[in-house]
N, C-alpha and C. Protein backbone atom coordinates (compact mmCIF):
# COMPACT_ATOMS: atom_id res chain seq x y z
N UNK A 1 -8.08 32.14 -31.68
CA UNK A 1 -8.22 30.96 -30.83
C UNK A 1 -6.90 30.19 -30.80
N UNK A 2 -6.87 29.97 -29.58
CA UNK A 2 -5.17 28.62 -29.51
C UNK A 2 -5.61 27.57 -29.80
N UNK A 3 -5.39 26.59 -30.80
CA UNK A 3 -5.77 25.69 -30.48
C UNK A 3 -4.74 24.59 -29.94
N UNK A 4 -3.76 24.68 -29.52
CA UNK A 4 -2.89 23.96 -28.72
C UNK A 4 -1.71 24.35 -28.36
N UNK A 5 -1.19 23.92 -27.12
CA UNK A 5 0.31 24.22 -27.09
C UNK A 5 1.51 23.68 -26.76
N UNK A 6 2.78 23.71 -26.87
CA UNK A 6 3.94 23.08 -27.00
C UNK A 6 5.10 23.62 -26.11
N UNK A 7 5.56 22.90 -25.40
CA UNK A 7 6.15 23.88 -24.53
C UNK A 7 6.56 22.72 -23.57
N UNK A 8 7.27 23.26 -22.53
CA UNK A 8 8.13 22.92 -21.61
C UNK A 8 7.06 23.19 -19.93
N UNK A 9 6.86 22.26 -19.08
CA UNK A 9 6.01 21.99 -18.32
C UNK A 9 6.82 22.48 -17.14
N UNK A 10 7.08 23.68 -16.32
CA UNK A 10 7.68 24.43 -15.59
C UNK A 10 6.80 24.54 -14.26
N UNK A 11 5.43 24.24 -13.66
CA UNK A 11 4.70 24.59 -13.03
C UNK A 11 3.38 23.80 -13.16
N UNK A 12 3.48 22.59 -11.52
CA UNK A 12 1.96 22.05 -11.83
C UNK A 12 1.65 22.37 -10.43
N UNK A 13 0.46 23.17 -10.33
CA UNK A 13 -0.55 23.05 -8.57
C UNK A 13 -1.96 22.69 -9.12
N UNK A 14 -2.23 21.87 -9.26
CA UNK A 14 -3.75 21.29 -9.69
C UNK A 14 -4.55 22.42 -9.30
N UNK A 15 -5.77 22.66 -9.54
CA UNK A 15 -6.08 22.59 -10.96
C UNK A 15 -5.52 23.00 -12.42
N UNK A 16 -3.97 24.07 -12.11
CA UNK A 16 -3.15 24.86 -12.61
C UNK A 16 -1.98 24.64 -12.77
N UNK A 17 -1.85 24.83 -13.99
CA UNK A 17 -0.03 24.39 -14.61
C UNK A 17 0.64 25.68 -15.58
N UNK A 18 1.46 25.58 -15.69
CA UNK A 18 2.32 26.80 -16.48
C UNK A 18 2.97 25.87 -17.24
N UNK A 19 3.24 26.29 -18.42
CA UNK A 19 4.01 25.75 -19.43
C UNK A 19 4.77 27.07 -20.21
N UNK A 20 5.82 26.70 -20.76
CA UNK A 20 6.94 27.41 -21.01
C UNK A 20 6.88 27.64 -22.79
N UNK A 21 6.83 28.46 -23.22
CA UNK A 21 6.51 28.00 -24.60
C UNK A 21 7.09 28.97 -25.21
N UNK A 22 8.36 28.93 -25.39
CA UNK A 22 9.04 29.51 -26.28
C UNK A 22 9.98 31.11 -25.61
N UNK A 23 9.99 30.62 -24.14
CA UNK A 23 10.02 31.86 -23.16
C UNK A 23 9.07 32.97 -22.89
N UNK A 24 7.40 32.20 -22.83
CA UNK A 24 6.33 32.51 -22.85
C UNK A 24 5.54 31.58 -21.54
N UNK A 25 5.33 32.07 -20.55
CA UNK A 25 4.57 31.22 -19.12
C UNK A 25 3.08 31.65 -19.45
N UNK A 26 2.67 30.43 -20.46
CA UNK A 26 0.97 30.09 -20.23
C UNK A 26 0.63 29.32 -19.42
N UNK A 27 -0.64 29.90 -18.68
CA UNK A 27 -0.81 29.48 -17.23
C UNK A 27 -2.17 28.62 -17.77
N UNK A 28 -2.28 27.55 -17.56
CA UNK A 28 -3.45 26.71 -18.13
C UNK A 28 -4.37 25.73 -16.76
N UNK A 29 -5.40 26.16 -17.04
CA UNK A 29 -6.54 24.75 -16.42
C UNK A 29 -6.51 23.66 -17.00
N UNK A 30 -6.31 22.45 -16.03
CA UNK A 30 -6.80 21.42 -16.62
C UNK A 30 -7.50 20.73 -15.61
N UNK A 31 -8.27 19.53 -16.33
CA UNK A 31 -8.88 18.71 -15.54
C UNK A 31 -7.84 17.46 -14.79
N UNK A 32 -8.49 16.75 -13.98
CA UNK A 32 -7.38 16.21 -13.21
C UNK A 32 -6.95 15.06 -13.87
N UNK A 33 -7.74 14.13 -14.98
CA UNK A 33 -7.46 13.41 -16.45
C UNK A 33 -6.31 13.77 -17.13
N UNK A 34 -6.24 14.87 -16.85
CA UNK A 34 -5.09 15.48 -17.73
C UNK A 34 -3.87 15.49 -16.93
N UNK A 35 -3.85 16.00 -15.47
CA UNK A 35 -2.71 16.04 -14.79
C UNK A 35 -1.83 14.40 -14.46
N UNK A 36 -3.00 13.43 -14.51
CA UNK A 36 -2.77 12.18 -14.02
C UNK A 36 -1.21 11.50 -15.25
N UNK A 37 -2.22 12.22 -16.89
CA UNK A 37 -0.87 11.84 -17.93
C UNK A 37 0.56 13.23 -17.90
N UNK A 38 0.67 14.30 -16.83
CA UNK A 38 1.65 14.80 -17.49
C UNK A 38 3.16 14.29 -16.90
N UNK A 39 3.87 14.48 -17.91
CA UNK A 39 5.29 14.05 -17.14
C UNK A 39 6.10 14.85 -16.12
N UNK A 40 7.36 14.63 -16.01
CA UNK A 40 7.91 15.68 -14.56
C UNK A 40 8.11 16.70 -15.23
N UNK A 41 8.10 17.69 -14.49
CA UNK A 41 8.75 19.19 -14.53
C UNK A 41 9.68 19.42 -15.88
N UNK A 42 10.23 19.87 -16.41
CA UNK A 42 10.87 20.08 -17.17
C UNK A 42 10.83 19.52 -18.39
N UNK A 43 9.80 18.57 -18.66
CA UNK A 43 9.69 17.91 -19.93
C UNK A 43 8.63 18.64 -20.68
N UNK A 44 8.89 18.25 -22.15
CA UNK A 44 7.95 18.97 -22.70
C UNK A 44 6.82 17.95 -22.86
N UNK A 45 5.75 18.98 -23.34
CA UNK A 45 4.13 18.38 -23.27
C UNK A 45 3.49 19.16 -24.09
N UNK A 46 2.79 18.64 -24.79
CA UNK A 46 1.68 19.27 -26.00
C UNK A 46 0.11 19.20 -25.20
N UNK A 47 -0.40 20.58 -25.23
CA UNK A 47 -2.00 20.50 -24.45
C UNK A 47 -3.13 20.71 -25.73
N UNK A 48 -3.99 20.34 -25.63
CA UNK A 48 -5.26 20.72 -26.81
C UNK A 48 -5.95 21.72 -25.63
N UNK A 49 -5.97 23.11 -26.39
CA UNK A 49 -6.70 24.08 -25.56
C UNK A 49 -7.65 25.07 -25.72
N UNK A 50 -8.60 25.50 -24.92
CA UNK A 50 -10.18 26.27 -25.29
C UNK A 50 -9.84 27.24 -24.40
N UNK A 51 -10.16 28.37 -25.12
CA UNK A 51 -9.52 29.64 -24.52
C UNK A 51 -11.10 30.75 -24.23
N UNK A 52 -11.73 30.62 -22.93
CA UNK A 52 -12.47 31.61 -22.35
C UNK A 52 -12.71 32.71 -22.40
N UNK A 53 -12.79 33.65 -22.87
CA UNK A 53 -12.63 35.27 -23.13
C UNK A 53 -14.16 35.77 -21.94
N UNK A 54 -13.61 36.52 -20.87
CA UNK A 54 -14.91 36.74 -19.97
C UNK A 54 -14.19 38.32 -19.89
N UNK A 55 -15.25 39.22 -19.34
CA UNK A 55 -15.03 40.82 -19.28
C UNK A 55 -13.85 40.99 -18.00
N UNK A 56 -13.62 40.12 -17.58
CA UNK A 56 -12.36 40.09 -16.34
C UNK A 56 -11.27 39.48 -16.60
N UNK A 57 -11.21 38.19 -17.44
CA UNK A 57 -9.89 37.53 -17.62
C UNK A 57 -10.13 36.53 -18.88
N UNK A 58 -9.58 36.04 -19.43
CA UNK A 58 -9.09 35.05 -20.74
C UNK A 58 -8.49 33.80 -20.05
N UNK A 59 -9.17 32.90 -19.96
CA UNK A 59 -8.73 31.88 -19.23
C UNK A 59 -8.54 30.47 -20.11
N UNK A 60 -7.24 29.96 -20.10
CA UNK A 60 -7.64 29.28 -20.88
C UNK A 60 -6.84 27.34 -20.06
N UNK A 61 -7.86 26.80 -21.21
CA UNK A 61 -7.94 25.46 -20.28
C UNK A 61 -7.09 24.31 -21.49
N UNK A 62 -7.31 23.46 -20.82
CA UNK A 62 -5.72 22.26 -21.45
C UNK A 62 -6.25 21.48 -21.45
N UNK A 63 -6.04 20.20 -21.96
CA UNK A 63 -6.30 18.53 -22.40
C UNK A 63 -5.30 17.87 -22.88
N UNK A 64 -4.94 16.97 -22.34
CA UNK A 64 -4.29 16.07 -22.89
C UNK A 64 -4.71 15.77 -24.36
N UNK A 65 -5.64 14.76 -24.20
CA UNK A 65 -6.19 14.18 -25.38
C UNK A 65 -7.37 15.35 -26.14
N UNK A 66 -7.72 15.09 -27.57
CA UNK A 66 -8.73 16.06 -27.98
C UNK A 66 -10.07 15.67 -27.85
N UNK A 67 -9.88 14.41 -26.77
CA UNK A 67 -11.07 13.67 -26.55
C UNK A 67 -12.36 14.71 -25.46
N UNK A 68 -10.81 14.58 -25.26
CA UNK A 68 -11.34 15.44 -23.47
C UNK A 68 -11.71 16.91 -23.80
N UNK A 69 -11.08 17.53 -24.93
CA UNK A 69 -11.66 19.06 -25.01
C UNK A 69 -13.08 19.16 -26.21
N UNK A 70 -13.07 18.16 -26.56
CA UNK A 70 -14.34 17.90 -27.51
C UNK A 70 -15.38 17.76 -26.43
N UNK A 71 -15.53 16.13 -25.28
CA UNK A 71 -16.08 17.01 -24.31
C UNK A 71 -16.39 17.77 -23.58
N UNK A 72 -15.06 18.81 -23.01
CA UNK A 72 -15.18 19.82 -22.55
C UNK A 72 -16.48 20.89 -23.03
N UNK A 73 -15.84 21.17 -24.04
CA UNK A 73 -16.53 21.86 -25.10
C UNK A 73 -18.20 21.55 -25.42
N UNK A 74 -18.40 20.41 -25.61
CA UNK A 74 -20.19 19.84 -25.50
C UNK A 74 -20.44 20.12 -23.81
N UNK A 75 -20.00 19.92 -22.66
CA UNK A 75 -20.64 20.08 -21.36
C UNK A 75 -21.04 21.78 -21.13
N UNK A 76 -19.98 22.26 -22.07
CA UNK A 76 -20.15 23.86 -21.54
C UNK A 76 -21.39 24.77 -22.12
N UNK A 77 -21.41 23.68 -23.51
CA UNK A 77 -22.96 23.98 -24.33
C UNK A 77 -24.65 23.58 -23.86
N UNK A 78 -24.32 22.93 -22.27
CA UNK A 78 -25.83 22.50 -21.71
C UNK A 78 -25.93 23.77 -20.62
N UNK A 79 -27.11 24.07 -20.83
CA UNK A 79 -27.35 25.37 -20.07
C UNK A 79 -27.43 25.09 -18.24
N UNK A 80 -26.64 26.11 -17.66
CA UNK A 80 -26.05 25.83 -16.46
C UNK A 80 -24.79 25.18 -15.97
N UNK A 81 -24.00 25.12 -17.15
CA UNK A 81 -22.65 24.55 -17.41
C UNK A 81 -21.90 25.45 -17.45
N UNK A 82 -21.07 25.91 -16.58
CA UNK A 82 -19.77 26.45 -16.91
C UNK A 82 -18.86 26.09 -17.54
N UNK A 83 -17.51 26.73 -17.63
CA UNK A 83 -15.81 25.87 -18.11
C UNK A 83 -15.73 25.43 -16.62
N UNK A 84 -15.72 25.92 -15.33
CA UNK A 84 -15.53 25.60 -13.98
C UNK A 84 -16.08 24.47 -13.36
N UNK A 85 -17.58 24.02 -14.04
CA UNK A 85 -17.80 22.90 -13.52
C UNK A 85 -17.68 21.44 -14.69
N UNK A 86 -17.29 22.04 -15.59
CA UNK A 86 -17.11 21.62 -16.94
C UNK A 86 -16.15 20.35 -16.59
N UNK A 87 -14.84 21.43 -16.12
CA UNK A 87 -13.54 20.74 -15.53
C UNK A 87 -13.45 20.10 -14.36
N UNK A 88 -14.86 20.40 -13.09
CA UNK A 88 -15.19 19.40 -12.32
C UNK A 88 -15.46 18.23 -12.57
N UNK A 89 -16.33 18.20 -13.17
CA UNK A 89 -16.72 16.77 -14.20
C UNK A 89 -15.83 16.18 -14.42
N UNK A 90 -15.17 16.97 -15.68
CA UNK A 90 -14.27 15.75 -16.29
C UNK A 90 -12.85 15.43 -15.03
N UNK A 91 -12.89 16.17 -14.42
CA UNK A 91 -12.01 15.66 -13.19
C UNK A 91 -12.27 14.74 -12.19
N UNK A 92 -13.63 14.15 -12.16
CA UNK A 92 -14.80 13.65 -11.06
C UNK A 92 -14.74 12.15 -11.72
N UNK A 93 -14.86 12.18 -12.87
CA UNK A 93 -14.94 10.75 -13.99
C UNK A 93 -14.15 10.86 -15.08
N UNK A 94 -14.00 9.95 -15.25
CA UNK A 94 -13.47 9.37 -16.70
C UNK A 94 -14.80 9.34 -17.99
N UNK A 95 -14.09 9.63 -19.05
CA UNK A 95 -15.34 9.89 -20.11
C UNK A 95 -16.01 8.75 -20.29
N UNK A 96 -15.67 7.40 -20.06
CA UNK A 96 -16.51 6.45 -19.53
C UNK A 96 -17.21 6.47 -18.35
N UNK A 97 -17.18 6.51 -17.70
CA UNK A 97 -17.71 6.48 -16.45
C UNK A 97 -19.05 7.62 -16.63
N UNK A 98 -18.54 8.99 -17.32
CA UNK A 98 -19.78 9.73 -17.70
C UNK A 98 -20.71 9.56 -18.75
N UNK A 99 -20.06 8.57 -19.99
CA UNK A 99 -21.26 8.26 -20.85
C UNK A 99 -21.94 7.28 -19.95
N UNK A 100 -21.26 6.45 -19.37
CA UNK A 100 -22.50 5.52 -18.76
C UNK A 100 -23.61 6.13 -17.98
N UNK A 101 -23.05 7.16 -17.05
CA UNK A 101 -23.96 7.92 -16.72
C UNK A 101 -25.54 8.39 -17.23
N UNK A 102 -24.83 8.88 -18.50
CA UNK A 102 -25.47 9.51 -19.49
C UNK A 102 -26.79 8.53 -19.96
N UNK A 103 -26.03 7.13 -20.21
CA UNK A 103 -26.83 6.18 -20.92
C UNK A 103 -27.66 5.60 -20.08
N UNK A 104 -27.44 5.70 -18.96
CA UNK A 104 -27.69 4.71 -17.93
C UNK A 104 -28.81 5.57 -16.87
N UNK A 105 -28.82 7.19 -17.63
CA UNK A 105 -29.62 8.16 -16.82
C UNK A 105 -29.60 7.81 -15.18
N UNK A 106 -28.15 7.72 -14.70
CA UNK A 106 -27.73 7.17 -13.46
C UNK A 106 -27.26 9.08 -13.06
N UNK A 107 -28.79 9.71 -12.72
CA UNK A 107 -28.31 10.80 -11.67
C UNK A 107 -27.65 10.78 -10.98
N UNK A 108 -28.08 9.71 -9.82
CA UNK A 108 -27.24 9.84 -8.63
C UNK A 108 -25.68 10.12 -8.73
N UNK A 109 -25.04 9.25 -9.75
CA UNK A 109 -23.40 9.38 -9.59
C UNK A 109 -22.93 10.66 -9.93
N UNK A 110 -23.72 11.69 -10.77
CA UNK A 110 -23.41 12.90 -11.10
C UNK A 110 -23.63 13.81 -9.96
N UNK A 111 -24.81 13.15 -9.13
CA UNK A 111 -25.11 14.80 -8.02
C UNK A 111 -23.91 14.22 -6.98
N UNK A 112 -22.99 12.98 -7.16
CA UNK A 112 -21.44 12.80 -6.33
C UNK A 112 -20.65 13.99 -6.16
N UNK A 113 -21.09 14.60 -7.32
CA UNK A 113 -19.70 15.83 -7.95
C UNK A 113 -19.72 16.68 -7.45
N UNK A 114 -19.01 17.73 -6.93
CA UNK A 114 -19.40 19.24 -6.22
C UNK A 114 -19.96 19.84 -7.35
N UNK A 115 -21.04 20.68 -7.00
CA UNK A 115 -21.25 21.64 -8.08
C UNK A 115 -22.59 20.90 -8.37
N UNK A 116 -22.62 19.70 -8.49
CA UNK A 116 -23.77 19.07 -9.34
C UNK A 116 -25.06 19.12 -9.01
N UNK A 117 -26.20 19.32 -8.93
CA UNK A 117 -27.37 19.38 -8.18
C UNK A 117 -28.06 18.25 -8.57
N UNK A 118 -28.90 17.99 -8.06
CA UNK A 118 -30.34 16.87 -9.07
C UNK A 118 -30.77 17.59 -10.41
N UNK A 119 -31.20 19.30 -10.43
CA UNK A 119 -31.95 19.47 -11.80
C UNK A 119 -30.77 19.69 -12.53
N UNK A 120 -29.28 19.86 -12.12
CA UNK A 120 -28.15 20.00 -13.22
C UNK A 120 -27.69 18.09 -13.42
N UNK A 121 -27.99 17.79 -12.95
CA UNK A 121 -27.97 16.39 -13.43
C UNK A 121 -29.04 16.04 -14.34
N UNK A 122 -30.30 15.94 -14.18
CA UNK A 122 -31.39 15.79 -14.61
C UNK A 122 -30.77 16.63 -16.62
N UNK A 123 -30.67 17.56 -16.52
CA UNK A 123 -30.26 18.39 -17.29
C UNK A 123 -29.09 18.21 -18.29
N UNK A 124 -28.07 17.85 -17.53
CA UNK A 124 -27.07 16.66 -18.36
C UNK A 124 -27.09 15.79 -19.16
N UNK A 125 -27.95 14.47 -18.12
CA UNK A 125 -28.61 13.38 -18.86
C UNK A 125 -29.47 13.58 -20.07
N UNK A 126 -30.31 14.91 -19.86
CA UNK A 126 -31.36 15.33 -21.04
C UNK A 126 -31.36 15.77 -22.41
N UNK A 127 -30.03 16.74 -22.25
CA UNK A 127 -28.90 17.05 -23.20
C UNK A 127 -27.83 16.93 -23.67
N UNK A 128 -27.17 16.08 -23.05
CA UNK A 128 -26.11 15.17 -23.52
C UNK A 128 -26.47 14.29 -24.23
N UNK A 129 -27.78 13.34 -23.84
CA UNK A 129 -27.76 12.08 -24.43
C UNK A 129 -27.67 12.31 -25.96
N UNK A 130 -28.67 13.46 -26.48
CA UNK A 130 -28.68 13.36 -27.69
C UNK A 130 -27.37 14.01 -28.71
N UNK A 131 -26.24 14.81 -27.98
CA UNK A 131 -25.38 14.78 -28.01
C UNK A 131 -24.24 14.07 -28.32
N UNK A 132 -23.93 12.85 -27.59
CA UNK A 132 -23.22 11.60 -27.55
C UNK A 132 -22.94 10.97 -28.89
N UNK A 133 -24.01 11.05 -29.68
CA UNK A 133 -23.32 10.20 -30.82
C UNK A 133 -22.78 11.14 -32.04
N UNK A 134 -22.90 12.50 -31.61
CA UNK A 134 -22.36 13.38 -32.62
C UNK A 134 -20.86 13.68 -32.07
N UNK A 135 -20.62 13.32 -31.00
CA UNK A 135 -19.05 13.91 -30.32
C UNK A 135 -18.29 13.27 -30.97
N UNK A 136 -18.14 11.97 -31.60
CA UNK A 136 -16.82 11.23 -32.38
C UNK A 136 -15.83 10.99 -31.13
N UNK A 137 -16.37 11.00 -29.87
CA UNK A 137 -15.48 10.54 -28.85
C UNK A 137 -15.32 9.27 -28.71
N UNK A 138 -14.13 8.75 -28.52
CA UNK A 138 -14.10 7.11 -28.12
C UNK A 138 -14.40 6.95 -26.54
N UNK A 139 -14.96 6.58 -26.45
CA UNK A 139 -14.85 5.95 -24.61
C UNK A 139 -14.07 4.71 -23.97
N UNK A 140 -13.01 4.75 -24.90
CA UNK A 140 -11.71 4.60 -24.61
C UNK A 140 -10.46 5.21 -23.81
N UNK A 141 -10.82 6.19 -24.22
CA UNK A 141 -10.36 7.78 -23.48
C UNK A 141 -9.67 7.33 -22.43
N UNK A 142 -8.77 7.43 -21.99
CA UNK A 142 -7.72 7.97 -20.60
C UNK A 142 -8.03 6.49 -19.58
N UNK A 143 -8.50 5.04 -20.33
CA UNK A 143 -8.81 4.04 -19.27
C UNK A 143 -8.19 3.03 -19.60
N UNK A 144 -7.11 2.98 -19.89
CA UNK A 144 -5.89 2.16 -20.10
C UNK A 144 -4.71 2.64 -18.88
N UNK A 145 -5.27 3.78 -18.12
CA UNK A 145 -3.96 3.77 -16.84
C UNK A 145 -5.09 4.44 -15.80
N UNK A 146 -6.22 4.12 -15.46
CA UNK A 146 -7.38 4.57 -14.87
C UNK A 146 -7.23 3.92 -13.41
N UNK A 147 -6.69 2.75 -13.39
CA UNK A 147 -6.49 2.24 -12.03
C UNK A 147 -5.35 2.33 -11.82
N UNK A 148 -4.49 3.03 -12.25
CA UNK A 148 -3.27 3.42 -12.17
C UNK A 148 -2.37 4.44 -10.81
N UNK A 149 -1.81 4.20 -9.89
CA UNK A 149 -1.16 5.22 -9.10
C UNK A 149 -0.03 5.14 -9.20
N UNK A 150 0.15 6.60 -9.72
CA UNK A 150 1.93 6.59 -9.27
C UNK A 150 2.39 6.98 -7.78
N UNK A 151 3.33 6.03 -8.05
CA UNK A 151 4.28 5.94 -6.63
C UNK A 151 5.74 6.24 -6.75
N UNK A 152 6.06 7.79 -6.32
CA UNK A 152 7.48 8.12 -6.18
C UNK A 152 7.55 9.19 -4.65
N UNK A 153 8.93 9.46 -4.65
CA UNK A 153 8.77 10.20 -3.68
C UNK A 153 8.14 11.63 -3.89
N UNK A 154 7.73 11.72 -2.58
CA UNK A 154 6.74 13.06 -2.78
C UNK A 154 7.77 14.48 -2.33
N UNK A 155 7.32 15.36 -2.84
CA UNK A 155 7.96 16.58 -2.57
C UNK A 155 7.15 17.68 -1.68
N UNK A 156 7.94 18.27 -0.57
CA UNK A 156 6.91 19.47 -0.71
C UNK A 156 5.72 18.32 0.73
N UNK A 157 4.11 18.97 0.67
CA UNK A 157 3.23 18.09 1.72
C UNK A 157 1.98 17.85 0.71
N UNK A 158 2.15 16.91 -0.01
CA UNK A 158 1.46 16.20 -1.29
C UNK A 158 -0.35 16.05 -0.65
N UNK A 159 -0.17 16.15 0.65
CA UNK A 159 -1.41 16.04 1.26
C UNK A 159 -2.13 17.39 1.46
N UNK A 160 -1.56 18.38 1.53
CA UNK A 160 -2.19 19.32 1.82
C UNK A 160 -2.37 19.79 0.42
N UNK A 161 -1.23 19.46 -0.52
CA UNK A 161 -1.20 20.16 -2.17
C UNK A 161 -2.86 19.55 -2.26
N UNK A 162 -2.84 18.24 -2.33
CA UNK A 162 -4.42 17.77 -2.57
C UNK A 162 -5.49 18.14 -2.02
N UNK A 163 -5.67 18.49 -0.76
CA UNK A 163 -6.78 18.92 -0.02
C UNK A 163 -7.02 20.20 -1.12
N UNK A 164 -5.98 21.26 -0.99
CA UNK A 164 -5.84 22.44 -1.71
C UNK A 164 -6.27 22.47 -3.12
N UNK A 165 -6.07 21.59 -3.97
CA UNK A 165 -6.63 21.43 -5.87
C UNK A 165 -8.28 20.98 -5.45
N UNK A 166 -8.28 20.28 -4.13
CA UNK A 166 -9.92 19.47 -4.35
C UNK A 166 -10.56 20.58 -3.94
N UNK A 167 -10.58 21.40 -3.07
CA UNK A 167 -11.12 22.79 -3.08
C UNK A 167 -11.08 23.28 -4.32
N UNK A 168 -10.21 23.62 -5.09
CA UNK A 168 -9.74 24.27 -6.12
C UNK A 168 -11.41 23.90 -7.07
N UNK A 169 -11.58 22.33 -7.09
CA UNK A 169 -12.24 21.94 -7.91
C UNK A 169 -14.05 21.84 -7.51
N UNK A 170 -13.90 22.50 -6.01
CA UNK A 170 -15.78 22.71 -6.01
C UNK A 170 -15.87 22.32 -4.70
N UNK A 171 -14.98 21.02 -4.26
CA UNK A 171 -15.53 20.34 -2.36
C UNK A 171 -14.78 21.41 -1.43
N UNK A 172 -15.73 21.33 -0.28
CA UNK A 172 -15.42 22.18 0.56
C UNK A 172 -14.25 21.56 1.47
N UNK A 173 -13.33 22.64 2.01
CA UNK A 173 -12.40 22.24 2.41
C UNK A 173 -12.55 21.08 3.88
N UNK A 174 -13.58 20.97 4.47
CA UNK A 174 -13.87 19.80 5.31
C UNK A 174 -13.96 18.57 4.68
N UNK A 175 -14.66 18.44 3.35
CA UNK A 175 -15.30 17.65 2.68
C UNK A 175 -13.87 17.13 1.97
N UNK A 176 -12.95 18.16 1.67
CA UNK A 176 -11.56 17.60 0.98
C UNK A 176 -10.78 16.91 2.05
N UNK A 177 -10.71 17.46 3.23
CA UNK A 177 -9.56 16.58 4.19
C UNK A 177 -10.41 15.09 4.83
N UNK A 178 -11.71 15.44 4.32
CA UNK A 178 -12.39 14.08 5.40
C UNK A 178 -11.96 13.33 3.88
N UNK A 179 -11.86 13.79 2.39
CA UNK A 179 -11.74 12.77 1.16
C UNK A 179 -10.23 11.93 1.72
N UNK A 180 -9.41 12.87 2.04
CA UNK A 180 -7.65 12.48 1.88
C UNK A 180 -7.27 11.80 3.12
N UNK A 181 -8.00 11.89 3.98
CA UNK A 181 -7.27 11.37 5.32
C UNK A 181 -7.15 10.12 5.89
N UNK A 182 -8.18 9.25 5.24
CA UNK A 182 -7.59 7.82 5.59
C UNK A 182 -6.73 7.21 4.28
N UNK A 183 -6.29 8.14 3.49
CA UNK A 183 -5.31 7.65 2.31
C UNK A 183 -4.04 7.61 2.62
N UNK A 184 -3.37 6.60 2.79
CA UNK A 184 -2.25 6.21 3.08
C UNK A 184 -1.17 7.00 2.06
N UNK A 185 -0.83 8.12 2.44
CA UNK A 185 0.49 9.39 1.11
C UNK A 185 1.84 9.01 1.24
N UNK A 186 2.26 8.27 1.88
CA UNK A 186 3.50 7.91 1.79
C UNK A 186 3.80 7.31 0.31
N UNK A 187 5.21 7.98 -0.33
CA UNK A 187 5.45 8.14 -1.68
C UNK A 187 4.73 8.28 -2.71
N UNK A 188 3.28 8.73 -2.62
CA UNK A 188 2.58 9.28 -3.54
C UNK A 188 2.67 10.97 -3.41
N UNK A 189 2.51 11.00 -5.53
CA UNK A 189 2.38 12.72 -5.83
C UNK A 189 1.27 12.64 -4.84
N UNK A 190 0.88 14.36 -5.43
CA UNK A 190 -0.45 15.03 -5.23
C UNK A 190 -1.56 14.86 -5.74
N UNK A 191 -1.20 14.23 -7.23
CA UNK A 191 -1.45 13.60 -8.37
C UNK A 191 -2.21 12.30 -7.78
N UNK A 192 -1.80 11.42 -7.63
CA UNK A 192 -1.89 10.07 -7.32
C UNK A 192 -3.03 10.13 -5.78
N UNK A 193 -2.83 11.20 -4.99
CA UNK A 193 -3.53 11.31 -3.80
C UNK A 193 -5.16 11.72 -4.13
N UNK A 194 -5.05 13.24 -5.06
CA UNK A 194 -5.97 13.68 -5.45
C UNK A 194 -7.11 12.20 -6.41
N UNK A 195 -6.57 11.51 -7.57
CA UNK A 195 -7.06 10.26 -8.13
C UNK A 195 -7.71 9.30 -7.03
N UNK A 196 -7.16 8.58 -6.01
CA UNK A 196 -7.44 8.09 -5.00
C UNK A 196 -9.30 8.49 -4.30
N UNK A 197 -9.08 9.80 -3.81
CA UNK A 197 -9.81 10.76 -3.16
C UNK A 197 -11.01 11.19 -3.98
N UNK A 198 -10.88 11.04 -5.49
CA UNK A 198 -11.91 11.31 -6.08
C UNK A 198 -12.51 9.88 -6.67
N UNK A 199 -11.61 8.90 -6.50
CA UNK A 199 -12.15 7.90 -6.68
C UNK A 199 -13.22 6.84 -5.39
N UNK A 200 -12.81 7.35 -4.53
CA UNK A 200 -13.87 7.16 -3.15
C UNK A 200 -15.42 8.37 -3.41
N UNK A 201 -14.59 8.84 -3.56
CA UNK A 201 -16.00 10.41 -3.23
C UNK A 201 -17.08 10.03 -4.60
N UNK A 202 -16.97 8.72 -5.50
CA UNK A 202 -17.95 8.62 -6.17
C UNK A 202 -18.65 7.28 -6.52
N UNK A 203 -17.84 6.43 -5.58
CA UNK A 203 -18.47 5.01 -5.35
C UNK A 203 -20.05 5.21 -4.96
């Protein structure tokens, strides 16, 4: 098992990043929590990571914080949970925003998510709750820069990069350009567009 890695940040297309690690290109998932803290290109970055082993590929996924792969890790243990919608989730909300959920047995904001249904919500709430106080998670987690956008110049068509990761992450590609299109992208990443877009799609 990896349990983390160190390396030089060479490659981000949401949901997917490459990191450089020692003249080694590990190609990693992360959730979009995670992309929101990484720095530019060429800097280095430490990921906490859960590594997939399936009869087709070894996939392995990234976190910033070990907050986020501790949850990771509990969502993938409720039956009908993938790592794929695992990382929808935690890309959809903030780990606050999902314990409240949780506590608050507030379905509705979960069936927001692509992927999510009513009985996989229902199902969440049912098995998570009792969950929750064994995770040692703070729900503090990643909400100290949560209303946060960065604003630099954009590279590249930061609008289409986003339409492109929100597919990536479950919405259908109508459902992604109707998210991005009244968002004003001038000098915002892809980063900052994608945050925006998922922050409407769950009011």
């Amino acid at each position: 098992m990896i349990g983390f890695l160190r390396g030089k940040l060479v490659h981000k297309a949401p949901p997917f990043l490459i990191m450089d690690v020692n003249g080694v290109g590990y190609e990693v998932e992360a959730p979009m929590t995670t992309f929101y803290d990484l720095p530019a290109l060429n800097e280095e970055i430490k990921l906490h990571t859960h590594l997939v082993v399936r009869e087709d590929a070894h996939i392995l996924f990234g976190f910033s914080a070990e907050a986020e792969r501790t949850l990771f890790r509990a969502l993938i243990k409720v039956n009908g949970v993938g790592p794929k919608l695992a990382l929808t989730i935690l890309s959809g909300q903030s780990a606050d925003e999902f314990y409240r959920c949780i506590q608050d047995n507030d379905s509705l904001a979960l069936v927001r998510l692509p992927g999510v249904g009513k009985k996989t919500a229902e199902r969440l709430i049912i098995e998570m709750r009792d969950r929750l106080p064994d995770l040692g998670v703070s729900t503090a987690t990643n909400t100290d820069n949560a209303g946060a956008v960065t604003s630099v110049p954009a590279v590249g068509n930061p609008k289409q990069e986003a339409i492109s990761a929100l597919c990536s992450l479950g919405y259908k590609p109508l459902d992604a350009s109707k998210m991005v299109q009244n968002i004003s992208i001038e000098g915002k990443t892809c980063e900052a567009i994608i945050r925006l877009a998922l922050q409407g799609a769950v009011r």
